[in-house]
PDB file of N, CA and C in Angstrom:
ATOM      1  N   UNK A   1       6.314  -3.688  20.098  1.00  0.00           N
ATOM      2  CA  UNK A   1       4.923  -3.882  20.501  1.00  0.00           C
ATOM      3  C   UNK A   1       4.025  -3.816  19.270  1.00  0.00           C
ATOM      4  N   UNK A   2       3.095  -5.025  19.438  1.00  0.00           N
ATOM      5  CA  UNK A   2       2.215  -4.776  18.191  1.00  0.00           C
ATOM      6  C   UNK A   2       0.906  -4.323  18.790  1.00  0.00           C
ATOM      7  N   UNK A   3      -0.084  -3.389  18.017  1.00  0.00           N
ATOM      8  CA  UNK A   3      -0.780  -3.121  18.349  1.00  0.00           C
ATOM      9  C   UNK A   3      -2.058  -3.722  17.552  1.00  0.00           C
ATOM     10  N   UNK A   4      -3.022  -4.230  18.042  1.00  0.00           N
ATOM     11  CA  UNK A   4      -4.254  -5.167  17.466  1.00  0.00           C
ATOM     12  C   UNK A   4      -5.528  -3.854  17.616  1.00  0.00           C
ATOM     13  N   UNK A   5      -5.896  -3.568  16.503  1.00  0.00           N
ATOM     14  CA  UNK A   5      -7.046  -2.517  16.474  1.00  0.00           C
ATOM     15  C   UNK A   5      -8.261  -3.778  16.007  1.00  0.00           C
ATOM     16  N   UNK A   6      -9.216  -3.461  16.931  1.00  0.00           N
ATOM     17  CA  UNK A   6     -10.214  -5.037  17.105  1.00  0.00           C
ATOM     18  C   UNK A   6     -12.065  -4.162  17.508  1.00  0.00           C
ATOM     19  N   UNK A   7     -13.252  -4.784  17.330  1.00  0.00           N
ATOM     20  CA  UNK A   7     -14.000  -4.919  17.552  1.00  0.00           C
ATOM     21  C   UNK A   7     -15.017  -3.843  16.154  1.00  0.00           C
ATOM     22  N   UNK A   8     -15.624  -2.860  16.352  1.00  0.00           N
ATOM     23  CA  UNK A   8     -16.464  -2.087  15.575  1.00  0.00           C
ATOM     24  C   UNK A   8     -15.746  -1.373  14.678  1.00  0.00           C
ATOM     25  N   UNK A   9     -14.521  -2.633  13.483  1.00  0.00           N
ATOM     26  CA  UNK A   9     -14.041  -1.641  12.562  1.00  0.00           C
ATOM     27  C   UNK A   9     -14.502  -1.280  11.848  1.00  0.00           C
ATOM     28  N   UNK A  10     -14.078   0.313  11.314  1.00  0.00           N
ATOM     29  CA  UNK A  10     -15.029   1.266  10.018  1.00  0.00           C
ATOM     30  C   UNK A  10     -13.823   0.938   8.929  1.00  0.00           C
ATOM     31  N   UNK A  11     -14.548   0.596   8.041  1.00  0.00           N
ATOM     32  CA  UNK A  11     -14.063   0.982   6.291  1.00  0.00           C
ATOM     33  C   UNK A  11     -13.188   2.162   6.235  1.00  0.00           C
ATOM     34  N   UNK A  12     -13.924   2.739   6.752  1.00  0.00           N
ATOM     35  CA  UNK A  12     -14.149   4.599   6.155  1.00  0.00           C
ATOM     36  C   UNK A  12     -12.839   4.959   7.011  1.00  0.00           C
ATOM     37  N   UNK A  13     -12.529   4.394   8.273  1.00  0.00           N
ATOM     38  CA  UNK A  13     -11.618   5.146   8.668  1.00  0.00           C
ATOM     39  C   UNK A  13     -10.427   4.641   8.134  1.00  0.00           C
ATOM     40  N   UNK A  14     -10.290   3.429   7.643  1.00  0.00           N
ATOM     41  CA  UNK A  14      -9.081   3.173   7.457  1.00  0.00           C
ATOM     42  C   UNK A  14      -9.199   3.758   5.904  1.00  0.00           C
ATOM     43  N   UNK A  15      -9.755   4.005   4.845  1.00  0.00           N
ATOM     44  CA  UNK A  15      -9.701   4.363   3.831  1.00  0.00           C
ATOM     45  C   UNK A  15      -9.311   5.681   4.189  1.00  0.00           C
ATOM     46  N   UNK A  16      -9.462   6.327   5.264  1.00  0.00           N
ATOM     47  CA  UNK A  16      -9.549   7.790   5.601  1.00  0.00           C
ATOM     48  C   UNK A  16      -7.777   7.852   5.720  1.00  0.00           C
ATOM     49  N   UNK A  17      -7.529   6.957   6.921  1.00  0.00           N
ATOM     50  CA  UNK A  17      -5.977   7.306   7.319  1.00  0.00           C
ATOM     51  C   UNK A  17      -5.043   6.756   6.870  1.00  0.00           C
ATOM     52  N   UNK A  18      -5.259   5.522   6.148  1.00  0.00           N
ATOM     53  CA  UNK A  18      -3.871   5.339   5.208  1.00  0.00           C
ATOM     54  C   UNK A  18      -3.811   5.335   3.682  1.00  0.00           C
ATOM     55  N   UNK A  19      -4.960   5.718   3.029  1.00  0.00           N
ATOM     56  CA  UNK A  19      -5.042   6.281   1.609  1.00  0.00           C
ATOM     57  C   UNK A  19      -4.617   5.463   0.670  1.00  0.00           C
ATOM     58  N   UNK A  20      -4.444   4.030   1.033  1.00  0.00           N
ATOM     59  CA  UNK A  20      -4.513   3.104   0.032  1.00  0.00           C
ATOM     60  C   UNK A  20      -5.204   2.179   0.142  1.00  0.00           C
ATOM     61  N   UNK A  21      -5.476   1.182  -0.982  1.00  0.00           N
ATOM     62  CA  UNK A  21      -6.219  -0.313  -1.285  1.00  0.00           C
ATOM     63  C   UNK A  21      -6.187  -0.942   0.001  1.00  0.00           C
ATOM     64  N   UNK A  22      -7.421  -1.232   0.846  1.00  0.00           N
ATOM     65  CA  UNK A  22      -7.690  -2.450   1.269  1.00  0.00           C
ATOM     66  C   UNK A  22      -8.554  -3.007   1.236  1.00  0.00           C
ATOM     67  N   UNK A  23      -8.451  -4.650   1.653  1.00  0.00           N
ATOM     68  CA  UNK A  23      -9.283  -5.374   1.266  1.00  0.00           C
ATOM     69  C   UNK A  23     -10.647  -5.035   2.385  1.00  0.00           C
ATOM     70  N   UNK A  24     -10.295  -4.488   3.635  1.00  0.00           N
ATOM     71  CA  UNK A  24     -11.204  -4.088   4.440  1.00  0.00           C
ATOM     72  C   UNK A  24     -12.640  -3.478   4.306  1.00  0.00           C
ATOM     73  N   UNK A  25     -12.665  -2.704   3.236  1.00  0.00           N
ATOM     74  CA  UNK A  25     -13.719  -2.198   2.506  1.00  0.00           C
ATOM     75  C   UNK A  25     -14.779  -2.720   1.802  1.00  0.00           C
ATOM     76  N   UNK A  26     -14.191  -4.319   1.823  1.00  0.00           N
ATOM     77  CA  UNK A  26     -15.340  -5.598   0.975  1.00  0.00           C
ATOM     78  C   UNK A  26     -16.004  -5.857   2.205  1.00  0.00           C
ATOM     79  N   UNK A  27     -15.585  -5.923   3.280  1.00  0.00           N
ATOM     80  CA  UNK A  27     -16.475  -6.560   4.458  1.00  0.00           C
ATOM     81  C   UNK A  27     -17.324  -5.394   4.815  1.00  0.00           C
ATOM     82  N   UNK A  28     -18.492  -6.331   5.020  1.00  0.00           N
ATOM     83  CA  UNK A  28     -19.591  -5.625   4.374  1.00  0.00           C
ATOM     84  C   UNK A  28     -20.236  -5.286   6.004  1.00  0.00           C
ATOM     85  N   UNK A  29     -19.864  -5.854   6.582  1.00  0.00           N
ATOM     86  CA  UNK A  29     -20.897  -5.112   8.298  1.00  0.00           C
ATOM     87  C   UNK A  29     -19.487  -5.374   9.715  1.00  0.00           C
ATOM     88  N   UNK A  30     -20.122  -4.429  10.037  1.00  0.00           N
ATOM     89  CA  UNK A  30     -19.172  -4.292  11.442  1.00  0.00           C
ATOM     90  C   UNK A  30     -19.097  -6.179  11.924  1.00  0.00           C
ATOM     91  N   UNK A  31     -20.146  -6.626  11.969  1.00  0.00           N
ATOM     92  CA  UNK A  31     -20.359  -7.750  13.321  1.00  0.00           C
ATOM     93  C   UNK A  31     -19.622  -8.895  12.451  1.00  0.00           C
ATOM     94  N   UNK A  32     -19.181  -8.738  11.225  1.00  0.00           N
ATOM     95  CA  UNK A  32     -17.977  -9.216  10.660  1.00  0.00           C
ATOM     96  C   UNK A  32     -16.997  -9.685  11.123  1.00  0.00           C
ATOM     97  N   UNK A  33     -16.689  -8.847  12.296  1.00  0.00           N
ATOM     98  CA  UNK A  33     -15.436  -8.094  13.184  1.00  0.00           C
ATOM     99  C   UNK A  33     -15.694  -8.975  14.414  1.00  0.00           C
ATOM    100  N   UNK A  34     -14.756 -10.015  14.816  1.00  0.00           N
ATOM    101  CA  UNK A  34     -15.181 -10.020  16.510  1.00  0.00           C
ATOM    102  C   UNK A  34     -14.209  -9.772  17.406  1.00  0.00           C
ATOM    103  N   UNK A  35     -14.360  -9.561  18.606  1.00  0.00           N
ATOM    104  CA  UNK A  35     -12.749  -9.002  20.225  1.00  0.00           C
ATOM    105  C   UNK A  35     -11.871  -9.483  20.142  1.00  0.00           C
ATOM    106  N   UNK A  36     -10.803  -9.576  20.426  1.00  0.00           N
ATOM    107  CA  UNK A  36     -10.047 -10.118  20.935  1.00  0.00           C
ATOM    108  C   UNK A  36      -9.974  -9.386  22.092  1.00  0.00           C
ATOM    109  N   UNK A  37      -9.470 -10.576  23.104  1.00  0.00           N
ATOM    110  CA  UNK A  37      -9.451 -10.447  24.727  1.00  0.00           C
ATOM    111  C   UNK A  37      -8.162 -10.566  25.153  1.00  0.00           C
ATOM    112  N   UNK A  38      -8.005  -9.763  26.215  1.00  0.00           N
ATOM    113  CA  UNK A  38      -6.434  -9.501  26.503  1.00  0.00           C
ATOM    114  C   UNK A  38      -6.906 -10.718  27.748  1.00  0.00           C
ATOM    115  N   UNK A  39      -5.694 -11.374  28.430  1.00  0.00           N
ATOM    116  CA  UNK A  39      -5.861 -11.961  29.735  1.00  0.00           C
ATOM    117  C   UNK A  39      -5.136 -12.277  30.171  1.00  0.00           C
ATOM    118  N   UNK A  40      -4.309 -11.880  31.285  1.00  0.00           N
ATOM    119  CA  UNK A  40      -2.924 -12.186  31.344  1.00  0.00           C
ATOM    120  C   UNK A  40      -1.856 -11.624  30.918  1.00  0.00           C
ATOM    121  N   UNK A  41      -1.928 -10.789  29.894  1.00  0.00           N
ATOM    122  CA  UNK A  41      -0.765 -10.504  28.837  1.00  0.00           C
ATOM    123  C   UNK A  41      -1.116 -11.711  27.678  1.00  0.00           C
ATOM    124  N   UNK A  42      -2.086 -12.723  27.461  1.00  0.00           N
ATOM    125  CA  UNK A  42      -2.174 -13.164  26.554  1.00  0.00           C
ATOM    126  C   UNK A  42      -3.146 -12.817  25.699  1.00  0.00           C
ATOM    127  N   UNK A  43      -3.260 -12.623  24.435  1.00  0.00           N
ATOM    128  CA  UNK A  43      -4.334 -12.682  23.488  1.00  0.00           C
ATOM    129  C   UNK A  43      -4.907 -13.561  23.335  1.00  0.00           C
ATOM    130  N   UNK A  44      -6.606 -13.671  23.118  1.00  0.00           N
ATOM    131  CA  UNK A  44      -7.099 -14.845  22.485  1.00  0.00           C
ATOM    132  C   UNK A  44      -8.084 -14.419  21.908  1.00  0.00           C
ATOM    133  N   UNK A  45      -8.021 -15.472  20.485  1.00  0.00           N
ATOM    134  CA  UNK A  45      -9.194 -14.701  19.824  1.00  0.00           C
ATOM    135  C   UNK A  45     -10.750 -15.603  19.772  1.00  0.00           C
ATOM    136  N   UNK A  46     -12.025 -14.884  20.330  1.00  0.00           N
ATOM    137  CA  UNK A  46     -13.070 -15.348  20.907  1.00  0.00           C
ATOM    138  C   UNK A  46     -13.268 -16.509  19.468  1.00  0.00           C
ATOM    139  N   UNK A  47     -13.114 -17.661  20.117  1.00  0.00           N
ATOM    140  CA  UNK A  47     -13.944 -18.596  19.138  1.00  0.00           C
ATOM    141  C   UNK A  47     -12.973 -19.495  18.283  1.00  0.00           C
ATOM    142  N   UNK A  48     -11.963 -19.209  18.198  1.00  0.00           N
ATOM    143  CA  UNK A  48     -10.806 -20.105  17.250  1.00  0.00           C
ATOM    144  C   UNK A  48      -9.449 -20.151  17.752  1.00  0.00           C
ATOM    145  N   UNK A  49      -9.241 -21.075  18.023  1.00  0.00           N
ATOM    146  CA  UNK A  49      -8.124 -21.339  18.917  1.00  0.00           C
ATOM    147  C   UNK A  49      -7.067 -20.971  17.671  1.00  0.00           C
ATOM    148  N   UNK A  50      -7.247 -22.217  16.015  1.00  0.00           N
ATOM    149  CA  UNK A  50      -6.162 -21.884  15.290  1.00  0.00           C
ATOM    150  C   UNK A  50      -5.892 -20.320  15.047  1.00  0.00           C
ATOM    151  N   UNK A  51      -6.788 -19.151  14.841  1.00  0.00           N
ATOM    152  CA  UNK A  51      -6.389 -17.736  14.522  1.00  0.00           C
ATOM    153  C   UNK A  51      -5.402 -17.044  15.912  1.00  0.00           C
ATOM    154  N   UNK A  52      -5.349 -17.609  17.071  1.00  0.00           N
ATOM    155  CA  UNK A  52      -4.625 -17.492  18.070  1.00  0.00           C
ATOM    156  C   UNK A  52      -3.292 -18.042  17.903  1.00  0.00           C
ATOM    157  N   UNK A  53      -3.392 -19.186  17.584  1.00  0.00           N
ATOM    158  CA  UNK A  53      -2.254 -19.763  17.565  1.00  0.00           C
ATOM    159  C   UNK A  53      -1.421 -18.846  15.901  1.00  0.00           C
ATOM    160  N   UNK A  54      -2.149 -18.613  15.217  1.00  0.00           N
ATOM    161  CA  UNK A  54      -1.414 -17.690  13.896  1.00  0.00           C
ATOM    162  C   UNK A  54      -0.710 -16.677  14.372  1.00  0.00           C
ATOM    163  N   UNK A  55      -1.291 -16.059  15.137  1.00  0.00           N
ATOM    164  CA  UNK A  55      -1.137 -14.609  15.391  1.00  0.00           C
ATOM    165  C   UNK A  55       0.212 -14.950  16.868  1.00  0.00           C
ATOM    166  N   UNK A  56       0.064 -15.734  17.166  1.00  0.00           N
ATOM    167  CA  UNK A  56       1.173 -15.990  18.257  1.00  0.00           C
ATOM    168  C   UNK A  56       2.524 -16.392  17.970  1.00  0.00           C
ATOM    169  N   UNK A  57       2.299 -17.243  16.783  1.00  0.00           N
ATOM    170  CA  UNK A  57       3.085 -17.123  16.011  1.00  0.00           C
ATOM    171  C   UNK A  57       4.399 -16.070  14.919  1.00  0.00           C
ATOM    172  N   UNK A  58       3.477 -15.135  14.827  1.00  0.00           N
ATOM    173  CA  UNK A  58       4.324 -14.155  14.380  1.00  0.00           C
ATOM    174  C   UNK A  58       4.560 -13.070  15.453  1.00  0.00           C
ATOM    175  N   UNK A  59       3.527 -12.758  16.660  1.00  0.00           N
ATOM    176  CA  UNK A  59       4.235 -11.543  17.349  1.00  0.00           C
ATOM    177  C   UNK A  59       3.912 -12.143  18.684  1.00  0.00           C
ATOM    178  N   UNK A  60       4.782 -11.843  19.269  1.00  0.00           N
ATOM    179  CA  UNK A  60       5.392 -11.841  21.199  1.00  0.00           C
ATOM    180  C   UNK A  60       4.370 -11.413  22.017  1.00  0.00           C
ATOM    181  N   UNK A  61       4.434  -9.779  21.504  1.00  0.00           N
ATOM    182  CA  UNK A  61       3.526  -8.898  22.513  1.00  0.00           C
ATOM    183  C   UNK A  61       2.312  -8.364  21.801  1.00  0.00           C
ATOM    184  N   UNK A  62       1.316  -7.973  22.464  1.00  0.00           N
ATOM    185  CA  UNK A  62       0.216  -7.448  22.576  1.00  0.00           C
ATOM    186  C   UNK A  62      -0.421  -6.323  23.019  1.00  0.00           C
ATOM    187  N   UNK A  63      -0.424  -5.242  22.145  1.00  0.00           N
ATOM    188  CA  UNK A  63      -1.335  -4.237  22.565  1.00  0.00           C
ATOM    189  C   UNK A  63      -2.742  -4.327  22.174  1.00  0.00           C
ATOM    190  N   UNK A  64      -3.951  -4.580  22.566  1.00  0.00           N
ATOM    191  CA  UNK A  64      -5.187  -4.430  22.025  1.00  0.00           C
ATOM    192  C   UNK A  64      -5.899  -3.174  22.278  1.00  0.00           C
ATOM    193  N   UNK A  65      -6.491  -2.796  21.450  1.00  0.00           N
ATOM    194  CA  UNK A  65      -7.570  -1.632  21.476  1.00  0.00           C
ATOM    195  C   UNK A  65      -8.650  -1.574  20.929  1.00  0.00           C
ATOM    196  N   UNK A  66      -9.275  -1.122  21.092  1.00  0.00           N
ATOM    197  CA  UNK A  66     -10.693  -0.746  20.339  1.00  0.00           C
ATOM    198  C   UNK A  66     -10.478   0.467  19.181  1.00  0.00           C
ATOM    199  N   UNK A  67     -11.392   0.082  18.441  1.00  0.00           N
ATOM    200  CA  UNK A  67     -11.099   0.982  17.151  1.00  0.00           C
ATOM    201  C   UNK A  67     -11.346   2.284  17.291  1.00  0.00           C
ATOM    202  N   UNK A  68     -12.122   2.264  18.002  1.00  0.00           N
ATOM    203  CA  UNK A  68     -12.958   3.999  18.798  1.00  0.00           C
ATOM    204  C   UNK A  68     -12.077   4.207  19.746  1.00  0.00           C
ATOM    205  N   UNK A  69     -10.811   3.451  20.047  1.00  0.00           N
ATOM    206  CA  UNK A  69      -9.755   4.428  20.873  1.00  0.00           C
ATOM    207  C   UNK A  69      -8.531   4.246  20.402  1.00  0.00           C
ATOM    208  N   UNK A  70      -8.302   4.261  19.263  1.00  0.00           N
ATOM    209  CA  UNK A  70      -7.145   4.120  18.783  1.00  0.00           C
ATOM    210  C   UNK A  70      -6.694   5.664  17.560  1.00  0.00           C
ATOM    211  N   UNK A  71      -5.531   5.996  18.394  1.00  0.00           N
ATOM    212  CA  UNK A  71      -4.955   6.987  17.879  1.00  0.00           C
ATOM    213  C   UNK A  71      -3.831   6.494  16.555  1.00  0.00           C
ATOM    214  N   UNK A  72      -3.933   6.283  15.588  1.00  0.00           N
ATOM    215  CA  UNK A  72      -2.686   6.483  14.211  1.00  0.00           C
ATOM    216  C   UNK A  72      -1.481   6.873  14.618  1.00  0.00           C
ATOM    217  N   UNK A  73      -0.544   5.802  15.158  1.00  0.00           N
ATOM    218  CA  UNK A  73       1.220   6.105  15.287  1.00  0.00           C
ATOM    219  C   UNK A  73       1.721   5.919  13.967  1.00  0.00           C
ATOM    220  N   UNK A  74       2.279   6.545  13.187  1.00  0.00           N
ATOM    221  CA  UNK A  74       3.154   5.652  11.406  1.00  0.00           C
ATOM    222  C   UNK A  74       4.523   4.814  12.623  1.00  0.00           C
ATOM    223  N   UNK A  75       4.666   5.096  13.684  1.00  0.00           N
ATOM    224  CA  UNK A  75       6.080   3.898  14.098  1.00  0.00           C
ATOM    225  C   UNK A  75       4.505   2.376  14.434  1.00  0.00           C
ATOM    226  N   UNK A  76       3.594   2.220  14.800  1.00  0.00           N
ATOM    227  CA  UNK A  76       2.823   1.458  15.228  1.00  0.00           C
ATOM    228  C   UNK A  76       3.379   0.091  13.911  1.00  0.00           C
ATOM    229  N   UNK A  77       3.097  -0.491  14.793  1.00  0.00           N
ATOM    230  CA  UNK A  77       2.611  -2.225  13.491  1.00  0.00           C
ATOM    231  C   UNK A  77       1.039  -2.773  13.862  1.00  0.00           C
ATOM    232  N   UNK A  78       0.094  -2.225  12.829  1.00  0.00           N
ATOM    233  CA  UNK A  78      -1.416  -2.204  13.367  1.00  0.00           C
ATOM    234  C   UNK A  78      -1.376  -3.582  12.759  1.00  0.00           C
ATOM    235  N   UNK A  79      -2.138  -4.403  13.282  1.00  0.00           N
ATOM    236  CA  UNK A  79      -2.377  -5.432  12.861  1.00  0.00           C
ATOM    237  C   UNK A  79      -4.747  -5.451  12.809  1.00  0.00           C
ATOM    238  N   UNK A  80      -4.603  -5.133  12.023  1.00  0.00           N
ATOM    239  CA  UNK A  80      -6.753  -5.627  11.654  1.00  0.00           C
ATOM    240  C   UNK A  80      -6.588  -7.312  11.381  1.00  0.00           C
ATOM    241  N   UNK A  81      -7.748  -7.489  11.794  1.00  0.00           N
ATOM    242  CA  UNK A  81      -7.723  -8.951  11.847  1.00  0.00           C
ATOM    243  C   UNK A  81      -9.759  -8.711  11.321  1.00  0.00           C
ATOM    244  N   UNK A  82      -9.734  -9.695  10.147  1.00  0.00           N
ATOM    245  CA  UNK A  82     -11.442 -10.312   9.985  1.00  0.00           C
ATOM    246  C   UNK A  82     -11.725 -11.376  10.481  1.00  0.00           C
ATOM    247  N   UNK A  83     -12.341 -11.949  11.551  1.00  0.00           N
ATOM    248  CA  UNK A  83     -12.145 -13.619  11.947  1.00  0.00           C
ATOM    249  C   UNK A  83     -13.106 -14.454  11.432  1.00  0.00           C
ATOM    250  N   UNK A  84     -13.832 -14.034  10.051  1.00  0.00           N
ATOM    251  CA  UNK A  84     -13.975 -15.061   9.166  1.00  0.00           C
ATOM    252  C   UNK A  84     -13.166 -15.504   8.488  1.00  0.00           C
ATOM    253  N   UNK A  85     -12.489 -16.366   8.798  1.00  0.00           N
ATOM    254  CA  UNK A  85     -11.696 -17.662   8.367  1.00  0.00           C
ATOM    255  C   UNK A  85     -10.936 -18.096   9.779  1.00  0.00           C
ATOM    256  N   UNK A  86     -10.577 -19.573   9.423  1.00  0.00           N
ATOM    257  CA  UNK A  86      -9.434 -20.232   9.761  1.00  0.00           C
ATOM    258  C   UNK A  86      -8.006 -20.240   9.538  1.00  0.00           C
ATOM    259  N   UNK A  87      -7.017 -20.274  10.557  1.00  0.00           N
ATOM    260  CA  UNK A  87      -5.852 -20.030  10.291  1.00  0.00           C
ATOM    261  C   UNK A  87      -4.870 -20.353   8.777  1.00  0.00           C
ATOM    262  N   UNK A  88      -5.510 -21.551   8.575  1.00  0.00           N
ATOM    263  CA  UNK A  88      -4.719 -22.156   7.176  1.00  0.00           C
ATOM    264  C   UNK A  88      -5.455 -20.962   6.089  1.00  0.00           C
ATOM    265  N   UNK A  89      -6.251 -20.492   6.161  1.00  0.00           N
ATOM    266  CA  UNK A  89      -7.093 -19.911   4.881  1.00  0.00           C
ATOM    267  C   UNK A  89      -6.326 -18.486   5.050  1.00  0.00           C
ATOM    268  N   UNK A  90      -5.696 -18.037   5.903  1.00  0.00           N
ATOM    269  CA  UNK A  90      -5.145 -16.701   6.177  1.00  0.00           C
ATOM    270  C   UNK A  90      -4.172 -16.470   5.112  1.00  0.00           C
ATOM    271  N   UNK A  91      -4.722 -14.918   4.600  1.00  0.00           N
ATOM    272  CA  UNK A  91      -3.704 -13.935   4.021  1.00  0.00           C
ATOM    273  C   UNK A  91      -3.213 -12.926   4.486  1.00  0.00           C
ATOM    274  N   UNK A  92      -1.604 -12.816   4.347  1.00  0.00           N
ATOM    275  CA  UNK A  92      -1.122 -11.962   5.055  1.00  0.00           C
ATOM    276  C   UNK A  92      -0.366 -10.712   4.505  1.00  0.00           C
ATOM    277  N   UNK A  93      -0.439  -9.544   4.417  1.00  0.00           N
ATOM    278  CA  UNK A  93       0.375  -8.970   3.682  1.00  0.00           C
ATOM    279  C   UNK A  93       1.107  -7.726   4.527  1.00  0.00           C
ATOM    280  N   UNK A  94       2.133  -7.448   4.750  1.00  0.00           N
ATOM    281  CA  UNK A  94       2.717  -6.252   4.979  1.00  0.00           C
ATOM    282  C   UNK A  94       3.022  -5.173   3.873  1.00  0.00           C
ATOM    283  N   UNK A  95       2.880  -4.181   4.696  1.00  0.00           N
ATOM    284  CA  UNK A  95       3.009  -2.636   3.983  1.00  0.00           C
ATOM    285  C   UNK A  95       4.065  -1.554   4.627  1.00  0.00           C
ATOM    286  N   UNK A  96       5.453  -2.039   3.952  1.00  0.00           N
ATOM    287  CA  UNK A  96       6.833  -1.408   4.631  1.00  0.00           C
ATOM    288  C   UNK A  96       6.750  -0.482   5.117  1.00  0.00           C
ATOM    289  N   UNK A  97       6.067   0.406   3.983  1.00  0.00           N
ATOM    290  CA  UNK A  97       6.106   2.071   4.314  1.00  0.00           C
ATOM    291  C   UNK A  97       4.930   2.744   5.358  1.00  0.00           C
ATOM    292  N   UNK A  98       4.249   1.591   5.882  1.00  0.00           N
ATOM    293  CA  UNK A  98       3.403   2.323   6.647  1.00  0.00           C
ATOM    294  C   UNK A  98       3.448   1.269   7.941  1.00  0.00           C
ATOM    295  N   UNK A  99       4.347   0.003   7.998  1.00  0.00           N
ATOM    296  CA  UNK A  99       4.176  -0.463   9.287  1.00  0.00           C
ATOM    297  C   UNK A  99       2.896  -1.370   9.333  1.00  0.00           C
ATOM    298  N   UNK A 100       2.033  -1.435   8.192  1.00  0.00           N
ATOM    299  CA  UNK A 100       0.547  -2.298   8.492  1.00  0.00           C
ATOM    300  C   UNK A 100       0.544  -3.377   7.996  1.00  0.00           C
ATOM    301  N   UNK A 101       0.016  -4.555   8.863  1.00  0.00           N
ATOM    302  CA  UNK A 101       0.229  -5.884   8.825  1.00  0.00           C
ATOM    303  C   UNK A 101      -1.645  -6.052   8.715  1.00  0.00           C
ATOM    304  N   UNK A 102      -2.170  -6.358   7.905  1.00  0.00           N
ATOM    305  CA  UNK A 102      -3.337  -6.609   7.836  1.00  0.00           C
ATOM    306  C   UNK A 102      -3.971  -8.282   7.784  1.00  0.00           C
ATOM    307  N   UNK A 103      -4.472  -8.997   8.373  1.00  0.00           N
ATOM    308  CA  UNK A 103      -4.851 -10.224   8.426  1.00  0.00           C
ATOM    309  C   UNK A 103      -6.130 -10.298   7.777  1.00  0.00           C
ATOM    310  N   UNK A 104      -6.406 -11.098   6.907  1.00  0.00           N
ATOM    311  CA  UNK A 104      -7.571 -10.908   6.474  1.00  0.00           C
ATOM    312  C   UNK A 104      -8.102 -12.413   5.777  1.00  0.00           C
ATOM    313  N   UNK A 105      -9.345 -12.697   5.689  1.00  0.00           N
ATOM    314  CA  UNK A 105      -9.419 -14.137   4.408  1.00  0.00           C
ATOM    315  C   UNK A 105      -9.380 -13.810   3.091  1.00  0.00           C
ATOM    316  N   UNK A 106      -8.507 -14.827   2.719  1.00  0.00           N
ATOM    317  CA  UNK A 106      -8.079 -14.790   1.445  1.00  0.00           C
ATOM    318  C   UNK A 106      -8.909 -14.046  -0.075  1.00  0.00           C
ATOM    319  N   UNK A 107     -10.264 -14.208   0.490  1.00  0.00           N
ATOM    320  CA  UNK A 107     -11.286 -14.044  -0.659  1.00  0.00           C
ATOM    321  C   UNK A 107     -11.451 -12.807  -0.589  1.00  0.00           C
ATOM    322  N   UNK A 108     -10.603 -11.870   0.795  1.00  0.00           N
ATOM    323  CA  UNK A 108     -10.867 -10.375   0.212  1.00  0.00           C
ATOM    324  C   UNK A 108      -9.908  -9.991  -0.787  1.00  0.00           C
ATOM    325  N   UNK A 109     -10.052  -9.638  -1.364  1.00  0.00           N
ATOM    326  CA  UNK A 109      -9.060  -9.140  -2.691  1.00  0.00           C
ATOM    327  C   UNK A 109      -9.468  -7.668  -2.800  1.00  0.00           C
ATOM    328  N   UNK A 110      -8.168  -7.039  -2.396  1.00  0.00           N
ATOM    329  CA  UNK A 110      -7.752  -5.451  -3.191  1.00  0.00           C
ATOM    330  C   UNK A 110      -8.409  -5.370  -4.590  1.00  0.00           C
TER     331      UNK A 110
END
């Protein structure tokens, strides 16, 4: 199960709970950030069909949450998503030792 932490993300918390470089910290305002909607058991993400089709692409299932209810598992695979950009412009990077799959546009740079 992947879990999608989505809507009013903080900087601060993720700088808080996994204590390394992300690019998350360049984006500069919450409304940056937009839902994703569960429906069905399907995800979709409000406004871009291609960032749906990315993300469907690499994982099956779907857990979504809100950032204000999401508890830190280290077994979790968090996936943050910025949905400024389009699917082709997507950078993707995994982080073995902690399980975090971060989606982000390319122009954030660590």
């Amino acid at each position: 199960m992947v879990t999608v932490v989505v809507s009013s993300l903080s900087a601060n918390m993720f700088e808080y709970q996994y204590k390394f470089c992300l690019p998350v910290h360049k984006i500069r305002e919450e409304s940056e950030f937009r839902a994703f909607a569960k429906d069905e058991g399907v995800i979709s993400y409000i406004g871009d069909e291609d960032t749906n089709s990315f993300l469907m692409e690499y994982f099956r299932e779907f857990e979504v949450v809100q950032d204000s209810e999401y508890q830190y598992n280290p077994a979790d695979t968090v996936v943050v998503v910025s949905p400024k950009h389009r699917a082709s412009k997507v950078k993707v990077e995994k982080f073995e030792d902690l399980s975090v799959m971060i989606v982000y546009p390319a122009r954030y740079e660590c």
